[in-house]
Protein backbone atom coordinates (compact mmCIF):
# COMPACT_ATOMS: atom_id res chain seq x y z
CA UNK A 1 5.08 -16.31 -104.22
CA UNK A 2 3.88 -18.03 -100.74
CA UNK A 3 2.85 -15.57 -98.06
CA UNK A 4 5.00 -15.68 -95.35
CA UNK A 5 3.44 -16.37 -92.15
CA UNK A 6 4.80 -13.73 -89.39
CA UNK A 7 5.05 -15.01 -85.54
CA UNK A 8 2.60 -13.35 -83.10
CA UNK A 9 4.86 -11.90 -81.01
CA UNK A 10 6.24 -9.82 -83.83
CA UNK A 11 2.35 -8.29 -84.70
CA UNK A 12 2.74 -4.63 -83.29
CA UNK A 13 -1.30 -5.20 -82.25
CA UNK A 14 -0.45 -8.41 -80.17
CA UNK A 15 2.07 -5.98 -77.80
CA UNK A 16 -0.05 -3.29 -77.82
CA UNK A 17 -3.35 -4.84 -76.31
CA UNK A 18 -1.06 -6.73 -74.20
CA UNK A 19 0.47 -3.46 -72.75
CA UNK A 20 -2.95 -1.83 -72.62
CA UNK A 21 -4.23 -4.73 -70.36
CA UNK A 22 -0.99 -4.23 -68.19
CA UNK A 23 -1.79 -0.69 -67.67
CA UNK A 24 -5.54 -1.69 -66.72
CA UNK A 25 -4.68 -3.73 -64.28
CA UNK A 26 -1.97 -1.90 -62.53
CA UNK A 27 -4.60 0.79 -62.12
CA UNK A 28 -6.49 -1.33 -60.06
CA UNK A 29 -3.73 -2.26 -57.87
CA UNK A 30 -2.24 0.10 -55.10
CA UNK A 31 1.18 1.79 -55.55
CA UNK A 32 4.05 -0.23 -55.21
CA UNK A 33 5.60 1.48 -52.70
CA UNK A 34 2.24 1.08 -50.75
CA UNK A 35 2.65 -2.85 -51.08
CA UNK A 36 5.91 -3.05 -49.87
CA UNK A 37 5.19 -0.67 -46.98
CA UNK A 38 5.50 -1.86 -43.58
CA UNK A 39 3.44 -1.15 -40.32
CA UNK A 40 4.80 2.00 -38.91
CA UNK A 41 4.04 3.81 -35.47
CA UNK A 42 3.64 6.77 -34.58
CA UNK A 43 3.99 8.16 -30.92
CA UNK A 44 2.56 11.18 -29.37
CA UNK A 45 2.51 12.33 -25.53
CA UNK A 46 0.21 14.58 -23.58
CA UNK A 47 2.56 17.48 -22.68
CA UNK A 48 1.75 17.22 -18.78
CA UNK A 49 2.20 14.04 -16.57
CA UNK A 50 0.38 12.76 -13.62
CA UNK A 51 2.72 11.89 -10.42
CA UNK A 52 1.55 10.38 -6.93
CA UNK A 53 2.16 7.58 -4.83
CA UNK A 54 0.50 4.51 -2.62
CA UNK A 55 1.69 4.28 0.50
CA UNK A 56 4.94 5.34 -1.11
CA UNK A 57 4.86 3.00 -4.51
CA UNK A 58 5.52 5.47 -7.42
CA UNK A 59 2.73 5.78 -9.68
CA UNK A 60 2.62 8.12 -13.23
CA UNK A 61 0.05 8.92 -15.48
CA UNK A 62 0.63 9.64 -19.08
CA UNK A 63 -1.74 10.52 -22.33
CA UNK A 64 -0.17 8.48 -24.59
CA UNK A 65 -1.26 8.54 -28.42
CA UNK A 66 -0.27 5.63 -31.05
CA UNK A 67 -0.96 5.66 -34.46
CA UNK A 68 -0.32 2.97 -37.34
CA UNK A 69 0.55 5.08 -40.19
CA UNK A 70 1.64 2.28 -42.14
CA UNK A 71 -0.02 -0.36 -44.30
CA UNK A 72 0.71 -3.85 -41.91
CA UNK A 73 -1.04 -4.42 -38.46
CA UNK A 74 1.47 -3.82 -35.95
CA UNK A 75 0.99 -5.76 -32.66
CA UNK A 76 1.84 -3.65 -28.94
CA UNK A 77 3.20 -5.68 -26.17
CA UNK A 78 3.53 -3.91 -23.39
CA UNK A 79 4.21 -0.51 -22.71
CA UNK A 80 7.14 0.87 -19.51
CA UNK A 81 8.62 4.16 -18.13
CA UNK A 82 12.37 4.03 -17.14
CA UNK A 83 13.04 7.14 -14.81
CA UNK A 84 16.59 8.29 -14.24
CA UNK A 85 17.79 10.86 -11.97
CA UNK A 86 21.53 12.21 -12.13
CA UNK A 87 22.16 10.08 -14.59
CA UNK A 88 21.36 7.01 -12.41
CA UNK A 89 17.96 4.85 -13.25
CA UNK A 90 16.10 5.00 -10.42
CA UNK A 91 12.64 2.27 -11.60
CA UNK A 92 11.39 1.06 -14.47
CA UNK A 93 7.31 1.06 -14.21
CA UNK A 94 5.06 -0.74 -16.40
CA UNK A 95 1.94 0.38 -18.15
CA UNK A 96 -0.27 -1.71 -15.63
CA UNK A 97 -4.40 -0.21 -16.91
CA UNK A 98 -5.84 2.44 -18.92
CA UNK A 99 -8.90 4.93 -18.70
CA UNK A 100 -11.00 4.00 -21.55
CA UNK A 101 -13.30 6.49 -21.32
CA UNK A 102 -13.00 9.92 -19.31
CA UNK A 103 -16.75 10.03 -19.12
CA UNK A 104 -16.89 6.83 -17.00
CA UNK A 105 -13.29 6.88 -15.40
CA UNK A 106 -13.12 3.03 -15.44
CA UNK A 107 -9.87 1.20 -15.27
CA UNK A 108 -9.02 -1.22 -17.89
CA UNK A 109 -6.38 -3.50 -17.20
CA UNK A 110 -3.67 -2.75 -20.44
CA UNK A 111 -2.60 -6.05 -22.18
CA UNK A 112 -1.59 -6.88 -25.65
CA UNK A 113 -3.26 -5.40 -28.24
CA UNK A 114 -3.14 -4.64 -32.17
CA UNK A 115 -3.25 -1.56 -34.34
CA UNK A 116 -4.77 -1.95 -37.96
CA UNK A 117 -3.09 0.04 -40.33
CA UNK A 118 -4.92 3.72 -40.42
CA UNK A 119 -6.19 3.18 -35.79
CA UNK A 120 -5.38 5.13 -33.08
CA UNK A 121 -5.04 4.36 -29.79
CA UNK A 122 -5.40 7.51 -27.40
CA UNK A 123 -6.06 6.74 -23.40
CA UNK A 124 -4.74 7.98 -20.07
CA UNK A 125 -2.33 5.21 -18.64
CA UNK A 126 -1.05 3.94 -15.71
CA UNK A 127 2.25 3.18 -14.58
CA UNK A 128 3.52 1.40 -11.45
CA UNK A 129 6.20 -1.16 -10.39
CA UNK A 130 5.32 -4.48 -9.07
CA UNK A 131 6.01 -4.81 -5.34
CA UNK A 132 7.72 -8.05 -4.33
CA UNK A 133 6.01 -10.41 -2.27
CA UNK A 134 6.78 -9.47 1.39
CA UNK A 135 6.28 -5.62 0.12
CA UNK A 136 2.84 -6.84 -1.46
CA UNK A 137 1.88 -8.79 1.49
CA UNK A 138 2.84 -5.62 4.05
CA UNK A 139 0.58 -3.22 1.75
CA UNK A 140 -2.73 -5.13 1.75
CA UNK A 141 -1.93 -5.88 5.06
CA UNK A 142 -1.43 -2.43 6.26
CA UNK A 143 -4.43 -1.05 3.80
CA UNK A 144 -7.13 -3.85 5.38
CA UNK A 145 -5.46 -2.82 8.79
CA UNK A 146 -6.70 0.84 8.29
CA UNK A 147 -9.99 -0.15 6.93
CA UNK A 148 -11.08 -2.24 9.39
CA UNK A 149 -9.45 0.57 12.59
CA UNK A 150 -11.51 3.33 10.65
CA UNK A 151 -14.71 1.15 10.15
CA UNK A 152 -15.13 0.14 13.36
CA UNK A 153 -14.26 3.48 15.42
CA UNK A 154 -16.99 4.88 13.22
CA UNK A 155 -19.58 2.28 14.39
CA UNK A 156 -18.62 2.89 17.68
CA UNK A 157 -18.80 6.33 17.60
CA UNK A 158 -21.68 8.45 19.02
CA UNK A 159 -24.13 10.39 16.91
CA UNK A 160 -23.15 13.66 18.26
CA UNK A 161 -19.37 12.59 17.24
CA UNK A 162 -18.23 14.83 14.72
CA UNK A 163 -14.74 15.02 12.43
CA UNK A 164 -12.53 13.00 10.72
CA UNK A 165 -11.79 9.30 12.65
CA UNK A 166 -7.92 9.08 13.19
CA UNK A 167 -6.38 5.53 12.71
CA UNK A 168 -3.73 4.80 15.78
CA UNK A 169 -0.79 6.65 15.95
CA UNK A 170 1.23 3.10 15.85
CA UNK A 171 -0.59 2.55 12.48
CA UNK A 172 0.26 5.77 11.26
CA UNK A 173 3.90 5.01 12.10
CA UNK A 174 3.62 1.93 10.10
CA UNK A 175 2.63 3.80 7.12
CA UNK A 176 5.00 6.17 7.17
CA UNK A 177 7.73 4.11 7.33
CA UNK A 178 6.71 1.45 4.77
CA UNK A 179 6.16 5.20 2.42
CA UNK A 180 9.44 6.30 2.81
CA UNK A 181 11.41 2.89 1.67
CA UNK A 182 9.51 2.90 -0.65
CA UNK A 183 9.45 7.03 -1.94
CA UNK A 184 11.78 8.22 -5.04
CA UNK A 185 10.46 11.32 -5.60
CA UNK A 186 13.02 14.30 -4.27
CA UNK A 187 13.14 17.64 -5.77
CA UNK A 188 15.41 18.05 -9.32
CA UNK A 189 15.16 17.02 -12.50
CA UNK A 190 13.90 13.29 -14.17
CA UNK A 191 14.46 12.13 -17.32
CA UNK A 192 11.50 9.77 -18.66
CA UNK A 193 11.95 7.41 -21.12
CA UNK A 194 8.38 5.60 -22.99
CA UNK A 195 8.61 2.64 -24.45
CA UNK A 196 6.49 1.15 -26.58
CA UNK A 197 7.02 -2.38 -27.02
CA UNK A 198 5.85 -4.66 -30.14
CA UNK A 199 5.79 -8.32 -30.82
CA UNK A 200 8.10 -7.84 -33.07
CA UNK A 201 10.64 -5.64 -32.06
CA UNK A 202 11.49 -3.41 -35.28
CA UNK A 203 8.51 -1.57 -34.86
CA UNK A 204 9.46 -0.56 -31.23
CA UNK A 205 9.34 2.77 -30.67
CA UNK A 206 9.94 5.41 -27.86
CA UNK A 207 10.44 9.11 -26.70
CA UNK A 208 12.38 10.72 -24.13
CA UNK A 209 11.36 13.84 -21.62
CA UNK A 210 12.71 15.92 -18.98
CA UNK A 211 10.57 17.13 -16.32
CA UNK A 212 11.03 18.94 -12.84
CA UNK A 213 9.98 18.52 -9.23
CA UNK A 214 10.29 21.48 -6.86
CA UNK A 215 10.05 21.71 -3.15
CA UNK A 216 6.68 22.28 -3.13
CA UNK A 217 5.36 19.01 -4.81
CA UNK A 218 7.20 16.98 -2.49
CA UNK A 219 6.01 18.50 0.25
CA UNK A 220 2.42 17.77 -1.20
CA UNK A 221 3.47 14.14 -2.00
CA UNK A 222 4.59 14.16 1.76
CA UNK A 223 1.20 15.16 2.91
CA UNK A 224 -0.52 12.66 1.38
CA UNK A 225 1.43 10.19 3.60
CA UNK A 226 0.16 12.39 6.63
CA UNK A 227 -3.55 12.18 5.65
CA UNK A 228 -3.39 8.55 5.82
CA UNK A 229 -4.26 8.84 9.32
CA UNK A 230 -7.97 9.54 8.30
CA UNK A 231 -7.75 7.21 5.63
CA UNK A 232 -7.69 9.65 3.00
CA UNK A 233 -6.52 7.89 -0.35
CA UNK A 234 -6.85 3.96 1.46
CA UNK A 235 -10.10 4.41 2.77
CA UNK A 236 -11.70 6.51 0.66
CA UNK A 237 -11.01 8.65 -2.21
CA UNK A 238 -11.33 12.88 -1.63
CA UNK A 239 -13.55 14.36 -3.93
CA UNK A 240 -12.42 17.76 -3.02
CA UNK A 241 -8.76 17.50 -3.95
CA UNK A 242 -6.76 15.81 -6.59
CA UNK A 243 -3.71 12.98 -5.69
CA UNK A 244 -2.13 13.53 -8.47
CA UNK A 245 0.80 16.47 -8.69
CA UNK A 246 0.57 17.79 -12.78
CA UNK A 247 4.10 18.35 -14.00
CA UNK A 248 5.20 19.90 -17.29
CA UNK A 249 7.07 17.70 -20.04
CA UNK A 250 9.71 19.10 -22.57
CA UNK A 251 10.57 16.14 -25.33
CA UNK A 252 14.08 15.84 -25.90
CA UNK A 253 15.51 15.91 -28.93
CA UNK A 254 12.55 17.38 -30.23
């Protein structure tokens, strides 16, 4: 009698090395479910924010953390604030620089960047509106103006001349004015909304907080707009006081 020949694929050794090299090779691979993953962030915010103002333009400061906890690169376009007040938005201000380091305090001026899956991002940033043209053109107008009144009445100026120099009253009045058209903080309560921006827009993410001015920060954001007159802010920076009012956030709907 002939031996009959039997087809490969019917030898029980054929499918077993076959499924043992499988197995070898899908435990070199990462899981599945890691493959198929997406880029994914994550957004965390510095329980306090920064408030002050230039000559009346709204500025914030917020300690904003981002982290891709997914497996793609995930690209960040821009990052804003929308503020709302009585259920009214009041201005929308856009992440304009960032403090790299706090060692060194230098400004870095926040543009598009990219988050590899497992970075982190963590800086103090920056948020202001842009002025319009006639409302830029009146502010570096107005902050050369006090420069230049302050610089020369201290060259001229005796030695024995002591105290603060004063810039004119009419100056002063200038300031003011352009401040208040300008101001939007009043005592009550804000709602801030963070939004992080990506090139593509399904990784977009954002968080929303309440916070609280009281009389008494206004009247300290007000006083800033009075020590103008000696420059204070425009001229020069204080070292022996801070610009910046430090308000509490609560998270909503956390």
């Amino acid at each position: 009698m002939e031996a009959q020949e039997i087809a490969f694929y019917s030898d029980p050794r054929v499918w077993s090395a076959a499924i043992a090299l499988l197995a070898l090779v899908l435990s070199q691979l990462p899981p599945i479910h890691k493959l198929l993953r997406r880029g994914k962030l994550e957004l965390d915010v510095y329980e306090k924010v920064c408030i002050t103002h230039v000559l009346g333009n709204p500025n914030l400061q917020l300690h904003i953390i981002l982290n891709n906890t997914g497996v793609k690169p995930v690209a960040i376009a821009g990052l804003d604030v929308s503020l709302i007040k009585d259920n009214k938005p009041i201005v929308s201000l856009l992440g304009q620089n960032y403090i790299k380091s706090p060692e060194k305090n230098g400004q870095v001026l926040l543009t598009k960047f990219k988050l590899k899956s497992g970075d982190e991002w963590s800086h103090l940033t920056n948020f202001y509106s842009e002025l319009s043209k006639n409302d830029e053109k009146k502010h570096k107008s107005l902050i050369k103006r006090v420069r230049d009144d302050i610089s020369k009445k201290i060259e001229e100026r005796t030695n024995d001349t002591k105290g603060l120099v004063e810039v004119s009253e009419s100056l002063l009045g200038e300031m003011r004015s352009f401040s208040l058209s300008h101001n939007i903080w009043e005592t009550g309560e804000y709602k801030l909304e963070l939004n992080i921006r990506c090139i593509e827009s399904r990784y977009d993410t954002s968080k929303s907080f309440r916070f609280t001015l009281y009389e008494s920060d206004i009247d300290e954001l007000k006083d800033q707009i009075e020590r103008y007159k000696y420059g204070e802010g425009i001229y020069y920076t204080p070292t022996d006081k801070n610009l910046w009012i430090l308000v509490k956030l609560d998270e909503i709907g956390k």
